[in-house]
Protein backbone atom coordinates (compact mmCIF):
# COMPACT_ATOMS: atom_id res chain seq x y z
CA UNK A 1 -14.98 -16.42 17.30
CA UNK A 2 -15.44 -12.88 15.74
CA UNK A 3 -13.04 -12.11 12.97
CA UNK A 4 -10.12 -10.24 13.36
CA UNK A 5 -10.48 -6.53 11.97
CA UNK A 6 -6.68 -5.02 12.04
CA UNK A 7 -4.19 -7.43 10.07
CA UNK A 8 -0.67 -7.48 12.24
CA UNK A 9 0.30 -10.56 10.44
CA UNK A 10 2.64 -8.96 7.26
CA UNK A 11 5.42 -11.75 7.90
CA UNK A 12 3.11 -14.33 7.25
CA UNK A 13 2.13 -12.60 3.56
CA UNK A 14 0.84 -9.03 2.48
CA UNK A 15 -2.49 -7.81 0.80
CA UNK A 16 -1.82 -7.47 -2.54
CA UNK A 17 -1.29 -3.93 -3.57
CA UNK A 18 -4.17 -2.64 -5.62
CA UNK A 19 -2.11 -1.42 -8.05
CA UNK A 20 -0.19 -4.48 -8.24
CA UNK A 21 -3.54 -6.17 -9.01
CA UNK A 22 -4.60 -3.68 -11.59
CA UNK A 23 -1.17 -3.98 -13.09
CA UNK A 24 -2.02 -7.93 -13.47
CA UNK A 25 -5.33 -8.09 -14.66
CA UNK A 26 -4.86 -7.92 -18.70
CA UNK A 27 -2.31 -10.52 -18.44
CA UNK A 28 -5.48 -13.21 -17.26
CA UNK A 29 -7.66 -12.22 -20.19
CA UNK A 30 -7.01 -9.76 -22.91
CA UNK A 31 -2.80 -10.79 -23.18
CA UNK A 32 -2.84 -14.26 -22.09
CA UNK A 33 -0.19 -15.85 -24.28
CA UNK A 34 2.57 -17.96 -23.82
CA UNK A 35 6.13 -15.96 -23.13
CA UNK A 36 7.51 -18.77 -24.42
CA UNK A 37 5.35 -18.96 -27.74
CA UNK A 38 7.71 -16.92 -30.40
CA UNK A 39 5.90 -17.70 -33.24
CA UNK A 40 3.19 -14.63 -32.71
CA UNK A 41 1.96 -11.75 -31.20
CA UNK A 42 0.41 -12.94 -27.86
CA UNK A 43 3.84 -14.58 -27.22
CA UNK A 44 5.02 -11.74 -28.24
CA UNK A 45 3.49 -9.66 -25.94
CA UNK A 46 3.81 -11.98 -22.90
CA UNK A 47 7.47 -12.21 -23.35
CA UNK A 48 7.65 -8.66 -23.43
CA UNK A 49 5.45 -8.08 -20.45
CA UNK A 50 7.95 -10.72 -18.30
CA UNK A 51 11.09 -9.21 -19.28
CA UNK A 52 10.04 -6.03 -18.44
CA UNK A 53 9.06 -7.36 -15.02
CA UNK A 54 12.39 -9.11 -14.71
CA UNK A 55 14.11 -5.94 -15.25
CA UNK A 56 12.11 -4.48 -12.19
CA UNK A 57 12.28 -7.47 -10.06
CA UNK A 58 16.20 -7.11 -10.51
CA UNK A 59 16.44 -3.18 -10.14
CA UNK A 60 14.56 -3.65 -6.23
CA UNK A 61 18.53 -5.17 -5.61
CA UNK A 62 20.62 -4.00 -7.74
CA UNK A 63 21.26 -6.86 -10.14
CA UNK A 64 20.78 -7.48 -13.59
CA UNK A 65 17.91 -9.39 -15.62
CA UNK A 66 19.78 -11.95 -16.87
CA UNK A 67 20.56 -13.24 -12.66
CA UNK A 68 16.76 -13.71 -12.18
CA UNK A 69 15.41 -17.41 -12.58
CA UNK A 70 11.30 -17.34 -11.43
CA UNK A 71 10.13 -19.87 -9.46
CA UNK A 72 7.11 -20.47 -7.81
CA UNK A 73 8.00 -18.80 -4.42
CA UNK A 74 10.72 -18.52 -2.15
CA UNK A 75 10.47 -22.22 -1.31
CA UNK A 76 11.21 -23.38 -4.33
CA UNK A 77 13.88 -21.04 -4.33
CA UNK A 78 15.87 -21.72 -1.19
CA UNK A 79 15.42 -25.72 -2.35
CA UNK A 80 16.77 -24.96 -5.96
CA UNK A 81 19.41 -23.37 -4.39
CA UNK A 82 20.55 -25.60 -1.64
CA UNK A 83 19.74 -28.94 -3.43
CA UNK A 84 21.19 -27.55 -6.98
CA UNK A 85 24.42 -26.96 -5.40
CA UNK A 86 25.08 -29.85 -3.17
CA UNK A 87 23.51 -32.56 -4.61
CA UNK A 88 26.02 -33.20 -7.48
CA UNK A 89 28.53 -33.30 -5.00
CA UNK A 90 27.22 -36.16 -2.92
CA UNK A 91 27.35 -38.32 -6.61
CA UNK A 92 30.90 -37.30 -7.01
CA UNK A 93 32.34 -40.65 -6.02
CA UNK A 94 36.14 -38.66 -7.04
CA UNK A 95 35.54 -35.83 -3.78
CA UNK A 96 34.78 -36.30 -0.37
CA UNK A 97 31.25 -35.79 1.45
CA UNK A 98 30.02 -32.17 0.36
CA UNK A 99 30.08 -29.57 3.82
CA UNK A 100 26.96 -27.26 4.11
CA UNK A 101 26.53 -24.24 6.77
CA UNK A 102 23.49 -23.30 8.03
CA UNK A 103 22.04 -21.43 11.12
CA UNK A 104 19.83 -22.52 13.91
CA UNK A 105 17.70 -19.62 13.33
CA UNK A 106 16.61 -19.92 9.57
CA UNK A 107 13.23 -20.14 8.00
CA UNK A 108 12.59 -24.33 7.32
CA UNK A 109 12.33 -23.68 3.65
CA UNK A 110 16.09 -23.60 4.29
CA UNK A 111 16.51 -26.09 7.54
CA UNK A 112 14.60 -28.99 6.66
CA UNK A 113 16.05 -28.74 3.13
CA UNK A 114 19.36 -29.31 4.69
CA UNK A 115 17.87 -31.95 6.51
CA UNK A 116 17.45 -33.75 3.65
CA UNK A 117 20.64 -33.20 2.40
CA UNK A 118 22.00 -34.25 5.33
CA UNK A 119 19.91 -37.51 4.99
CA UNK A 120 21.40 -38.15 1.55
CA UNK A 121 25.47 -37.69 2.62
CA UNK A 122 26.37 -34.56 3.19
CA UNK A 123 28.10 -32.74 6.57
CA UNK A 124 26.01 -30.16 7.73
CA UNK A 125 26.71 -27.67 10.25
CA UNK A 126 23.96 -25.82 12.08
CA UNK A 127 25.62 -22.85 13.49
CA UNK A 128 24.17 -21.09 16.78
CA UNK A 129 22.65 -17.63 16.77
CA UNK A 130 22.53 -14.87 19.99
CA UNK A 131 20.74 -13.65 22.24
CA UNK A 132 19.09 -11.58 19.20
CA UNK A 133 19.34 -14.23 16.94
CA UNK A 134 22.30 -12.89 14.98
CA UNK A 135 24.94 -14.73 12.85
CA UNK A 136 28.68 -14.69 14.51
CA UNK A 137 30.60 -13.97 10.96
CA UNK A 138 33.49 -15.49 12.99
CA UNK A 139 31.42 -18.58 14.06
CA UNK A 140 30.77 -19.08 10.17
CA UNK A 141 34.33 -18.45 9.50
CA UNK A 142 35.43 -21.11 12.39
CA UNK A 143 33.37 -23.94 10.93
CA UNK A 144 34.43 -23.52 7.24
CA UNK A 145 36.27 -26.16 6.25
CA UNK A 146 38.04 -27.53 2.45
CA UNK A 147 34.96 -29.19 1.63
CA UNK A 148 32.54 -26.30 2.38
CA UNK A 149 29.99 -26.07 -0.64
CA UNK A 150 27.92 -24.01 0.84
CA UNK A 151 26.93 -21.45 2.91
CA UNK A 152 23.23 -20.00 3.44
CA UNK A 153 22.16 -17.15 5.86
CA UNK A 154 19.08 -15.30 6.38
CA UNK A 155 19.38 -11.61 5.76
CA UNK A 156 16.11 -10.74 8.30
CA UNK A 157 14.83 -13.58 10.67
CA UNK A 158 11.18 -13.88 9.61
CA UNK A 159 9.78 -14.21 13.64
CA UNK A 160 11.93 -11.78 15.33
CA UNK A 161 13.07 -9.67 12.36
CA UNK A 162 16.92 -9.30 13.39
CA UNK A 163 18.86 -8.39 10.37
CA UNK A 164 22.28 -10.29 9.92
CA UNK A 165 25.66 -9.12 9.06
CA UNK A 166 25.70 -10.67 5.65
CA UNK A 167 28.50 -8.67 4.00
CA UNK A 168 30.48 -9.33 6.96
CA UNK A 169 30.00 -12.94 6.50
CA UNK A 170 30.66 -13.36 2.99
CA UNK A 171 33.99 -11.47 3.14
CA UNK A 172 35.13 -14.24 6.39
CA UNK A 173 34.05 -17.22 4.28
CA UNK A 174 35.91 -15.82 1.42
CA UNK A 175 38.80 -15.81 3.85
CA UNK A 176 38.32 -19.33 4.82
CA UNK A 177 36.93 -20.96 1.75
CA UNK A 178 37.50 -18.89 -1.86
CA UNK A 179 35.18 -21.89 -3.32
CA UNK A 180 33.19 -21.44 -0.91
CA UNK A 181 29.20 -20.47 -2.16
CA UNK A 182 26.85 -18.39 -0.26
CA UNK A 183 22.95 -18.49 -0.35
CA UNK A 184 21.07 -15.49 1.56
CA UNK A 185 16.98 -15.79 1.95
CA UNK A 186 16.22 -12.15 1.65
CA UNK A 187 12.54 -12.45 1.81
CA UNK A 188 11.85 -10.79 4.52
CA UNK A 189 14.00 -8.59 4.15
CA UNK A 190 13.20 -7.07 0.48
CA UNK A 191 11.92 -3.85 0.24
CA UNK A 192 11.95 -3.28 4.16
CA UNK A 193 15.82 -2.70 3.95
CA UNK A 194 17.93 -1.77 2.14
CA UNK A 195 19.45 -5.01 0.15
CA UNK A 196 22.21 -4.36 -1.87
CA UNK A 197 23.23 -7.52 -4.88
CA UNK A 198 26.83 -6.14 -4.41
CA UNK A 199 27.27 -4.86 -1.34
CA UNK A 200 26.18 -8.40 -0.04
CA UNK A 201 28.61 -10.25 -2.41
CA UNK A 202 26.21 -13.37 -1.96
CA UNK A 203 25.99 -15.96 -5.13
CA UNK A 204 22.73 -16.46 -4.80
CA UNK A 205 19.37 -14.97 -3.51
CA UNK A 206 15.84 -15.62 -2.75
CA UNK A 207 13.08 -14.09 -3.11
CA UNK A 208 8.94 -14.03 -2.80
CA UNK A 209 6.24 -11.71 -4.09
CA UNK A 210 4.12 -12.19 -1.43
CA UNK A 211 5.81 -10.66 1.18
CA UNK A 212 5.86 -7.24 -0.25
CA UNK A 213 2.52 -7.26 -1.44
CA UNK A 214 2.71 -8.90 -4.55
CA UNK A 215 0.67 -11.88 -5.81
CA UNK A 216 1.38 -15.19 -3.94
CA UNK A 217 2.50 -18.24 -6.11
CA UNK A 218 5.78 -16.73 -7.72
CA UNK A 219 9.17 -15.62 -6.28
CA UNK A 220 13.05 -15.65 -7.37
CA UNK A 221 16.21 -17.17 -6.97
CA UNK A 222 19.43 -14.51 -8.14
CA UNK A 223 22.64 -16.59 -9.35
CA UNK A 224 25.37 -14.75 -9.99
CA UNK A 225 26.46 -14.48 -13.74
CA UNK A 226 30.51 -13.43 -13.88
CA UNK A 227 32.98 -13.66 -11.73
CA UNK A 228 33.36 -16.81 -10.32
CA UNK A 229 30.67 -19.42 -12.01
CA UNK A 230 27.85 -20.93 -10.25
CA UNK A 231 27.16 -24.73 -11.11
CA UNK A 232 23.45 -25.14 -10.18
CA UNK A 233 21.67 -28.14 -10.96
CA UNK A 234 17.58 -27.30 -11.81
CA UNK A 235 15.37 -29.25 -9.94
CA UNK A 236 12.91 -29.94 -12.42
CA UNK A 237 13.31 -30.65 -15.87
CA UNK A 238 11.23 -30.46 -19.12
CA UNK A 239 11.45 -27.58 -21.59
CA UNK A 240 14.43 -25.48 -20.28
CA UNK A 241 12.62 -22.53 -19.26
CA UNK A 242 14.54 -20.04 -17.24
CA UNK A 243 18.13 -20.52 -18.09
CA UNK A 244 17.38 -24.44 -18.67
CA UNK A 245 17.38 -23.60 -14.38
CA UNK A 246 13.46 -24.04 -13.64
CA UNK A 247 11.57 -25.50 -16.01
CA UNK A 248 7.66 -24.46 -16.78
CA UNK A 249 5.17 -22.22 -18.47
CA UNK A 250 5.76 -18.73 -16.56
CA UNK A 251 3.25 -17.37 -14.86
CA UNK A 252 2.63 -14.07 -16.69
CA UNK A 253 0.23 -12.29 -14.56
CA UNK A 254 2.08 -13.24 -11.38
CA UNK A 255 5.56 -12.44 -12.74
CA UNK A 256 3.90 -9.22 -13.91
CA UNK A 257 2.57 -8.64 -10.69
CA UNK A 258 6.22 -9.08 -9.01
CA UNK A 259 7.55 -6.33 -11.26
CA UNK A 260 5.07 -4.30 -9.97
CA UNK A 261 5.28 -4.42 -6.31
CA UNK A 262 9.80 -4.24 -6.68
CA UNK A 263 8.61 -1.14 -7.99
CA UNK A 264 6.46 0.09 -5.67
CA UNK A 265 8.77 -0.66 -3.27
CA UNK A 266 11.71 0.73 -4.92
CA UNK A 267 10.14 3.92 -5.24
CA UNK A 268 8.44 4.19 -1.93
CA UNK A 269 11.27 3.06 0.35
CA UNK A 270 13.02 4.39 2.58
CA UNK A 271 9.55 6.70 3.25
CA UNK A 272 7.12 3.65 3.67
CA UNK A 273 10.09 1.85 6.03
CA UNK A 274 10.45 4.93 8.30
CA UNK A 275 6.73 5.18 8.67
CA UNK A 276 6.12 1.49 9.58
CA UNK A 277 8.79 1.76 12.07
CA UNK A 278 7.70 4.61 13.99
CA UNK A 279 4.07 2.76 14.08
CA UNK A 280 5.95 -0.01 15.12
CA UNK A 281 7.74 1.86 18.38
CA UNK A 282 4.23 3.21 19.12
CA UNK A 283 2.81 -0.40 19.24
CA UNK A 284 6.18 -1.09 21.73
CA UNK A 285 5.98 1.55 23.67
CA UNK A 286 2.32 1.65 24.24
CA UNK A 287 2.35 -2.10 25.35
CA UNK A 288 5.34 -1.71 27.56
CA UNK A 289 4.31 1.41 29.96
CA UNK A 290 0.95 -0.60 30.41
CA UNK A 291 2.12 -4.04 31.13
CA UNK A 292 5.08 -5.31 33.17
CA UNK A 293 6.72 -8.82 32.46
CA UNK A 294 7.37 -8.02 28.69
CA UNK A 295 10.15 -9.29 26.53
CA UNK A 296 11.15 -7.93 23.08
CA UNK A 297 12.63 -10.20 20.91
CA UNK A 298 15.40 -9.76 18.50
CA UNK A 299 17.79 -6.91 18.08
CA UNK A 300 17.28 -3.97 19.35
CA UNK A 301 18.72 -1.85 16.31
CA UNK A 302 19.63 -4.25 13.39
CA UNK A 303 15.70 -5.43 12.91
CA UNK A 304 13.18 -4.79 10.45
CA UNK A 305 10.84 -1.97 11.06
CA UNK A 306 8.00 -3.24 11.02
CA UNK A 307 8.65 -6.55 13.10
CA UNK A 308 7.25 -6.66 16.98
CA UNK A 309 7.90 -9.93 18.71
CA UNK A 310 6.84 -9.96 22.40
CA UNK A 311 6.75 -12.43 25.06
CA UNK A 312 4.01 -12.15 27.76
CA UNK A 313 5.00 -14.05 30.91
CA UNK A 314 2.85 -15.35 33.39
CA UNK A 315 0.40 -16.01 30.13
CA UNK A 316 -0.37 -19.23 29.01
CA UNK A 317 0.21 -19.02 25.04
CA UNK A 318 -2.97 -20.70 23.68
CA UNK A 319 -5.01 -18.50 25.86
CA UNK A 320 -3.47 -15.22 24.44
CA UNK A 321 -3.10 -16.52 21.08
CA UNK A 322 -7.18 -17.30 21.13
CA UNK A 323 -7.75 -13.89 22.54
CA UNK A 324 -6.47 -12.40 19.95
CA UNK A 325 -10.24 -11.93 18.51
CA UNK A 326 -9.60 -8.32 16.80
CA UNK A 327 -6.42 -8.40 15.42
CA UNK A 328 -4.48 -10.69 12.61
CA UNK A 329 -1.33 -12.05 14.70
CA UNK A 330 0.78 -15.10 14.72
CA UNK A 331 2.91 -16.95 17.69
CA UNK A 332 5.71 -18.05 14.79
CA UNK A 333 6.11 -18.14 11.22
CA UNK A 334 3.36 -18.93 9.40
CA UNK A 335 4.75 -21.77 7.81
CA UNK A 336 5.57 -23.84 10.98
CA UNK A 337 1.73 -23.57 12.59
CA UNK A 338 0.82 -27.00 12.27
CA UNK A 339 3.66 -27.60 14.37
CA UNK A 340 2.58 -28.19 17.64
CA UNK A 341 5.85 -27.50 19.02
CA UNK A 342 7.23 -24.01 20.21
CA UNK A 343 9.50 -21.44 17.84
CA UNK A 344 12.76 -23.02 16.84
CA UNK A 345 14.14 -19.41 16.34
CA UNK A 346 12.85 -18.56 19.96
CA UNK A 347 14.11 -21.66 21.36
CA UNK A 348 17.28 -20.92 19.44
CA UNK A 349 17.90 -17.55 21.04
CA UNK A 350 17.22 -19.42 24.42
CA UNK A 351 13.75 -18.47 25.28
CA UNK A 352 12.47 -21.45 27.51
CA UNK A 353 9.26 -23.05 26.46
CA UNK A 354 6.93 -20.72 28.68
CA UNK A 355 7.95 -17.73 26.96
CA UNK A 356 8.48 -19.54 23.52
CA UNK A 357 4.40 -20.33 24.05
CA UNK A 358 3.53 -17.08 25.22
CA UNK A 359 4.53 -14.46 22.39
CA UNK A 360 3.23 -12.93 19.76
CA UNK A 361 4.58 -11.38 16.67
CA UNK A 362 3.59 -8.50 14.70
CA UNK A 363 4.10 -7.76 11.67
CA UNK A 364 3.32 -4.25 10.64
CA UNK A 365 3.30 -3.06 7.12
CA UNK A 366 1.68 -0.89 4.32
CA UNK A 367 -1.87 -0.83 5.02
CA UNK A 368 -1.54 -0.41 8.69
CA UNK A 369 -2.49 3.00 10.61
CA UNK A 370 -1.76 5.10 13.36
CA UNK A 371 -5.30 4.01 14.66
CA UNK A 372 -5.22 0.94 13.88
CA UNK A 373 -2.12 0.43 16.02
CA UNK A 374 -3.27 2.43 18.65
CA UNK A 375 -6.91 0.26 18.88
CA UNK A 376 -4.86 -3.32 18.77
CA UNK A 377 -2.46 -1.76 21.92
CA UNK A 378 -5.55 -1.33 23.73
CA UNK A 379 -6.84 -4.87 22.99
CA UNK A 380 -3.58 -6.58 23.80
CA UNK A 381 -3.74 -5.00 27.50
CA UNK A 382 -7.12 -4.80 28.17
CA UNK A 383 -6.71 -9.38 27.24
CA UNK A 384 -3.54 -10.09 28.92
CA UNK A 385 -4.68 -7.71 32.11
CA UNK A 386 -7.78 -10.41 31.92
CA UNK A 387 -5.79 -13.73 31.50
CA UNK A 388 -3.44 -12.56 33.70
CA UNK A 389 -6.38 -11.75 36.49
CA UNK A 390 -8.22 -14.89 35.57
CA UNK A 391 -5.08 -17.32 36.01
CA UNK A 392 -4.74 -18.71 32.32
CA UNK A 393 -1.29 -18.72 32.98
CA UNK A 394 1.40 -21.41 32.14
């Protein structure tokens, strides 16, 4: 197998900006201290270099330093945040079985998680999504109930990019449940959207570096500091790093290299958004007036711009995903492809297996061209056109 030459695959992770690199390099081997050793100048140093990165890895949302705990990636993240909140609960012998609320359509750093919760004592609901894969604020609202610890919702799906209404469904759990806490996964969704700390009114918020072409290895989880207080339980002890909330040397170079890219993306967007998605229609377009038996998935409007996700029926989805020689794609997230079974997300917006099998999603993004997208349009016809002429169909 030849490989691939164009990179569709930006949900899965991002190059790493060259200036994001550059912006990292002193921090392996001329200012390689500690942050937390105050007792000289290369601790010193470190600490400054991190809190100046916090600073920008808050400003990309609107929050303050002081809400950002590091962790190790978004995983980490979305576990510290469901596990710190409902565990406790389940060893409160005093209050009945903690509820959680979660949707059919998240990433599994979230579902399986909950899973485990779920496992341990707790009530969890798995909500449904559409036909787009969007969020019903009233569905959310309907299955609060008194013992409702927690609610967590995607703010962009990472296979078929549809954005939910997350302001909308804060503001109906607030309704239904003021103790009610809500956890958003904005991974995808940072720095391809606009995402707004306040606006959302979400307690807390995750995070990765690697999805907008920052280093891999390091991410975020926002809790809320006033208002209302947030009782989060850290998942790892030993040294009380971050807030006593994640404990752990900090990765200096990588949290250095997160400031950077919130930058970048601060000060490039909404420019580098509206470029992506006009590549992103041309990909569409281009594939739809040559083939027939297409099907876009996720909303048409309320998606991220540079998410593609297209069914191909009549293909058989091993054959198309192995003919995909020339260009970086995916059939799913990236995190579920040991997982011989098809897309929970595309089974969850009722796709039947066939169809499931037999898409694609691509992920546009920074480093992508007008000719780039125009060459991989050409090879997804000219190989479909062929399966579909040789009979690997389903």
């Amino acid at each position: 197998m030849t490989n691939p030459t164009i990179y569709l695959d930006n949900h899965a992770t991002t190059r790493c900006d060259p200036r994001v690199v550059d912006a990292m390099l002193p921090y392996f081997s001329e200012q390689y201290g500690n942050a937390s050793s105050v007792g000289h100048r290369f601790g010193w140093d470190a600490k400054d270099a991190v809190d100046a990165a916090r600073e920008r890895v808050a400003a990309l949302i609107g929050a303050t330093a002081r809400e950002v705990v590091f962790t190790s990636g978004a995983t980490e993240a979305n576990n510290l945040a469901l596990k710190g909140i409902v565990a406790p609960l389940l060893r409160r012998a005093d209050r009945p079985r903690p509820h959680l609320i979660v949707n059919a359509a998240e990433h599994r750093a979230v579902l399986d998680p909950a899973k485990r919760l779920e496992r341990c004592g707790a009530n969890v609901t798995v909500l449904p999504v559409d036909q787009f894969g969007q969020v019903s604020p009233q569905s959310v609202a309907d299955a609060v109930t008194p013992q409702t610890a927690l609610v967590s919702v995607m703010l962009a799906n990472n296979e078929i990019g549809t954005v939910n209404p997350v302001a909308e469904i804060v503001a109906t759990v607030r309704a239904a449940n003021p103790r009610t806490l809500i956890h958003c996964d904005a991974v995808q969704a940072a720095g391809k959207v606009a995402v707004d700390w306040q606006q959302l009114g979400v307690d807390l918020l995750s995070l990765s570096a690697h999805k907008l072409y920052g280093p891999k290895g390091v991410g975020a989880l926002f809790v809320r500091r006033g208002g209302r207080r947030v009782a989060l339980e850290p998942l790892l002890d030993g040294g009380g790093h971050e807030q006593h909330l994640r404990s752990g040397t900090l990765p200096v170079p990588l949290i250095v290299g997160f400031g950077a890219a919130c930058q970048i993306a601060q000060d490039e967007f909404p420019a580098e958004a509206s470029r992506i998605a006009a590549l992103r229609d041309t990909l569409w377009e281009r594939l739809s007036d040559n083939l027939d038996g297409l099907r876009r998935n996720g909303h048409p409007t309320d998606c991220l711009p540079g998410n593609l996700n297209v069914s191909f029926d009549g293909v058989d989805g091993e054959a198309l995903l192995n003919a995909m020689t020339e260009i970086a794609v995916s059939s799913g997230s990236a995190c579920t492809s040991a997982d011989p079974e098809p897309s929970h997300v595309l089974r969850a917006i009722g796709l039947n297996d066939q169809l499931t099998r037999s898409s694609l999603r691509f992920g546009l993004g920074r480093f992508n061209t007008t000719d780039e997208i125009a060459t991989a349009a050409d090879f997804v016809i000219a190989q479909v056109t062929r399966l579909r002429s040789t009979g690997k169909a389903t």
